[in-house]
C-alpha atoms as a PDB file:
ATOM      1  CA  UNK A   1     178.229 243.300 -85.634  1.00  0.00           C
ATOM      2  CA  UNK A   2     176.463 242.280 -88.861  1.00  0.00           C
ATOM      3  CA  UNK A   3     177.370 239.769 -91.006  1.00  0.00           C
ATOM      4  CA  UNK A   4     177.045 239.286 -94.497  1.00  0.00           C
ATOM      5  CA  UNK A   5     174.873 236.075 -95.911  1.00  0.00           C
ATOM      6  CA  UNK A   6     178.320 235.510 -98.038  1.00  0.00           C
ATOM      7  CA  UNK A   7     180.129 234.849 -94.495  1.00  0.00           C
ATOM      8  CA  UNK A   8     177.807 232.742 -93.007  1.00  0.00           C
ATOM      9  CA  UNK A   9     176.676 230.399 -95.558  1.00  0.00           C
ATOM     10  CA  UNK A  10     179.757 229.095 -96.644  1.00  0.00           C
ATOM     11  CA  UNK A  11     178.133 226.492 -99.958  1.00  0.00           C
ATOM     12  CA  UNK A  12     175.178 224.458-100.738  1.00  0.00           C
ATOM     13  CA  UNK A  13     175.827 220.676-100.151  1.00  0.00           C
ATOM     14  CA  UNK A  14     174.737 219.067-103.181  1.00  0.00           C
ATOM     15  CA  UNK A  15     174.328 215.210-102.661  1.00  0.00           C
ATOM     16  CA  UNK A  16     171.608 212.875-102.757  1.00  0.00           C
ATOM     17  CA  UNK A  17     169.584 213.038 -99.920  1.00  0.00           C
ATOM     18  CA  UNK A  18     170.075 216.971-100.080  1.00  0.00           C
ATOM     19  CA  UNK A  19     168.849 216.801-103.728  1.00  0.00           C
ATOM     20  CA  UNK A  20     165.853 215.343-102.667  1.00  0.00           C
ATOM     21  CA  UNK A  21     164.931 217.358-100.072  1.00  0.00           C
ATOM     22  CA  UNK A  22     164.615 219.725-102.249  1.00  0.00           C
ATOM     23  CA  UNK A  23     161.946 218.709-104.092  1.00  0.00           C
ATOM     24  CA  UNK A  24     160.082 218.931-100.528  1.00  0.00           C
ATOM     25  CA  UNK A  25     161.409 222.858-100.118  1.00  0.00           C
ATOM     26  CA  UNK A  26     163.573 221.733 -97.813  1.00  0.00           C
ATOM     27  CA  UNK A  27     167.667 223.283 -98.908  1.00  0.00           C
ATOM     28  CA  UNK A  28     171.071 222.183 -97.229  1.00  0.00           C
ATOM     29  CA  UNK A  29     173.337 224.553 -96.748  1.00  0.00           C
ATOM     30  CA  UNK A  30     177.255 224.475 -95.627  1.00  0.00           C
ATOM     31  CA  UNK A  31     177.404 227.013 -92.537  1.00  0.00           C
ATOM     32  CA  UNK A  32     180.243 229.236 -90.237  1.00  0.00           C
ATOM     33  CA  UNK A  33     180.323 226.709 -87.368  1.00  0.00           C
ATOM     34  CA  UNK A  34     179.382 229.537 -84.848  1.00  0.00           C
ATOM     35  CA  UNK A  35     176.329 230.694 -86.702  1.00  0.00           C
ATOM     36  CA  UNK A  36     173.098 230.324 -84.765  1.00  0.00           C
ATOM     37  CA  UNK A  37     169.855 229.439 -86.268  1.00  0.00           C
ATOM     38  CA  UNK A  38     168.717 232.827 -86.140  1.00  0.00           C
ATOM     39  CA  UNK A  39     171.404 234.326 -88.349  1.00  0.00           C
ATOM     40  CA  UNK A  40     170.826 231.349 -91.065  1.00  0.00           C
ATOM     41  CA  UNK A  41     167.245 232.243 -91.301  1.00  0.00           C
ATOM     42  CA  UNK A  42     168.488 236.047 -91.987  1.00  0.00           C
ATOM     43  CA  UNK A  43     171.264 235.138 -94.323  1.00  0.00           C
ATOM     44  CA  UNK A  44     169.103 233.190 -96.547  1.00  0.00           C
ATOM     45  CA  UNK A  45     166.612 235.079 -96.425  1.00  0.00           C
ATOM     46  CA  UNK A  46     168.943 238.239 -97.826  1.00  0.00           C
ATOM     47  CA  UNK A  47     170.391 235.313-100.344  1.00  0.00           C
ATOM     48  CA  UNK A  48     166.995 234.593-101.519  1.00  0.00           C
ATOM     49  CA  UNK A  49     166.364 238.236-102.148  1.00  0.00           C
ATOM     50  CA  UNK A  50     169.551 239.180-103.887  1.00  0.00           C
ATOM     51  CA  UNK A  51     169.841 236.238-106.015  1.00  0.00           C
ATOM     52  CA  UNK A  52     165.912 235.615-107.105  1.00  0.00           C
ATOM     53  CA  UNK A  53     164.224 239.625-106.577  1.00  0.00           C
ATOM     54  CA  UNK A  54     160.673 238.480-107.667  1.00  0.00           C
ATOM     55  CA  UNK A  55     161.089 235.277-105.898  1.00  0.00           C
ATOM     56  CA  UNK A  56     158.029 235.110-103.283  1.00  0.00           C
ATOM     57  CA  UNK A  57     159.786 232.547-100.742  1.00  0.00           C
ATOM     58  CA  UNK A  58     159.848 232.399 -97.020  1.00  0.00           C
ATOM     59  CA  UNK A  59     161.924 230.752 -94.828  1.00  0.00           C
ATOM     60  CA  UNK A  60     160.127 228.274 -92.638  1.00  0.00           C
ATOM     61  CA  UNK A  61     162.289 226.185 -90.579  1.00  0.00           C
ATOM     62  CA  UNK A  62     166.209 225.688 -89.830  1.00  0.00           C
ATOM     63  CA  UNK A  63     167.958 222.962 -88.196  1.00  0.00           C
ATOM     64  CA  UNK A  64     171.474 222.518 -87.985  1.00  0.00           C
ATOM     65  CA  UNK A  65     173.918 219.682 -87.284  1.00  0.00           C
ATOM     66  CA  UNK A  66     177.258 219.555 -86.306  1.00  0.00           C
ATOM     67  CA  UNK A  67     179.636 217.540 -88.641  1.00  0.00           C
ATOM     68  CA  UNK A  68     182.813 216.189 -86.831  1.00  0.00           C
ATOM     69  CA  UNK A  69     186.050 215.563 -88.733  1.00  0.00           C
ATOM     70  CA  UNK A  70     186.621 212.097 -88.773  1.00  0.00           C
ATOM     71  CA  UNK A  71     190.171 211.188 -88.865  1.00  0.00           C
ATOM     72  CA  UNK A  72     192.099 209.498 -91.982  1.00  0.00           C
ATOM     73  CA  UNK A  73     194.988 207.268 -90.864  1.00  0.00           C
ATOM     74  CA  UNK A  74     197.670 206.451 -93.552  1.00  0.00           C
ATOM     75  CA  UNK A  75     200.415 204.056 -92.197  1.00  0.00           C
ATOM     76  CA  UNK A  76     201.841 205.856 -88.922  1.00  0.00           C
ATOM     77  CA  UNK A  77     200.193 208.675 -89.971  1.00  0.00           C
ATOM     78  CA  UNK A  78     196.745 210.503 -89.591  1.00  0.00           C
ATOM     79  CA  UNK A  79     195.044 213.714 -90.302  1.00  0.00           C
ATOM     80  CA  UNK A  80     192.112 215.533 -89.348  1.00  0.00           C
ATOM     81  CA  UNK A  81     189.743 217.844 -91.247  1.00  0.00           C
ATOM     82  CA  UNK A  82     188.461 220.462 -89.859  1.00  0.00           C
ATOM     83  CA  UNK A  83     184.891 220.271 -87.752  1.00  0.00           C
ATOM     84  CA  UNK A  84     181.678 222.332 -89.918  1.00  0.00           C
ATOM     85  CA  UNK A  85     177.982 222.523 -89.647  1.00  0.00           C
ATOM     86  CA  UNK A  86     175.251 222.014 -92.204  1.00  0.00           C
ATOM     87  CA  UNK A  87     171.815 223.749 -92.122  1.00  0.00           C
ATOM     88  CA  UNK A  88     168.654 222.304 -93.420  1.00  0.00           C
ATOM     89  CA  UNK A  89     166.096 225.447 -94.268  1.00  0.00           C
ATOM     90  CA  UNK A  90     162.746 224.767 -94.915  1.00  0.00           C
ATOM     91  CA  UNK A  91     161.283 227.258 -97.648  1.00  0.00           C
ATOM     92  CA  UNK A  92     157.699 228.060 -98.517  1.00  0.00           C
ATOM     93  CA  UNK A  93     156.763 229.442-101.748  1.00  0.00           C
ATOM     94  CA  UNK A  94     159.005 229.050-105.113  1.00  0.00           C
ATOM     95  CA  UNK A  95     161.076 226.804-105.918  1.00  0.00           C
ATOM     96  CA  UNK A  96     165.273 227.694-105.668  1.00  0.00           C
ATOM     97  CA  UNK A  97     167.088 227.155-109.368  1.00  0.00           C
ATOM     98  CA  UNK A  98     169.971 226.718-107.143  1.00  0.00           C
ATOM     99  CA  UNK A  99     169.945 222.835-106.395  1.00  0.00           C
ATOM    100  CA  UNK A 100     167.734 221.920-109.999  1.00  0.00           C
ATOM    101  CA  UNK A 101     169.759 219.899-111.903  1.00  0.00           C
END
């Protein structure tokens, strides 16, 4: 079954560090915890495409992390947020307008 770049890449993580990565081509990326490198590479490679058509850009690299919820205690009380994954894709060619400030 194929998936849609929209349902694997969930948002771009804008932050420091992932700001300046991106002056190296290098863009972070929120993911579906169960996505594989493989289908990152494809879904931003279709996002690429249908956001930026004349865009020459190829995707280079992906490595992924998982992100544990850490839990938030509050008196007796705690709470846990849910468990994600964040993919840093390495892109040759033009630059994204996505994460330019």
């Amino acid at each position: 079954m194929k998936e849609q770049f929209s349902q694997v890449i969930l948002k771009p993580l804008m932050n420091e560090k992932s700001t300046l990565l991106a002056q190296e081509g290098k863009y972070t990326f929120e993911v579906k915890k169960e996505a594989s490198k493989p289908q990152i590479a494809q879904a931003v490679k279709e996002l690429i495409s249908a956001l930026y058509p004349k865009n020459k850009c190829e995707v280079l690299d992906v490595n992924t992390l998982a992100i544990r919820g850490r839990i938030r205690r509050s008196k007796r009380h705690g709470r846990a947020p849910k468990d994600s994954k964040k993919a840093i894709v390495t892109i040759s060619g033009d630059a994204l307008d996505i994460f330019s400030a």
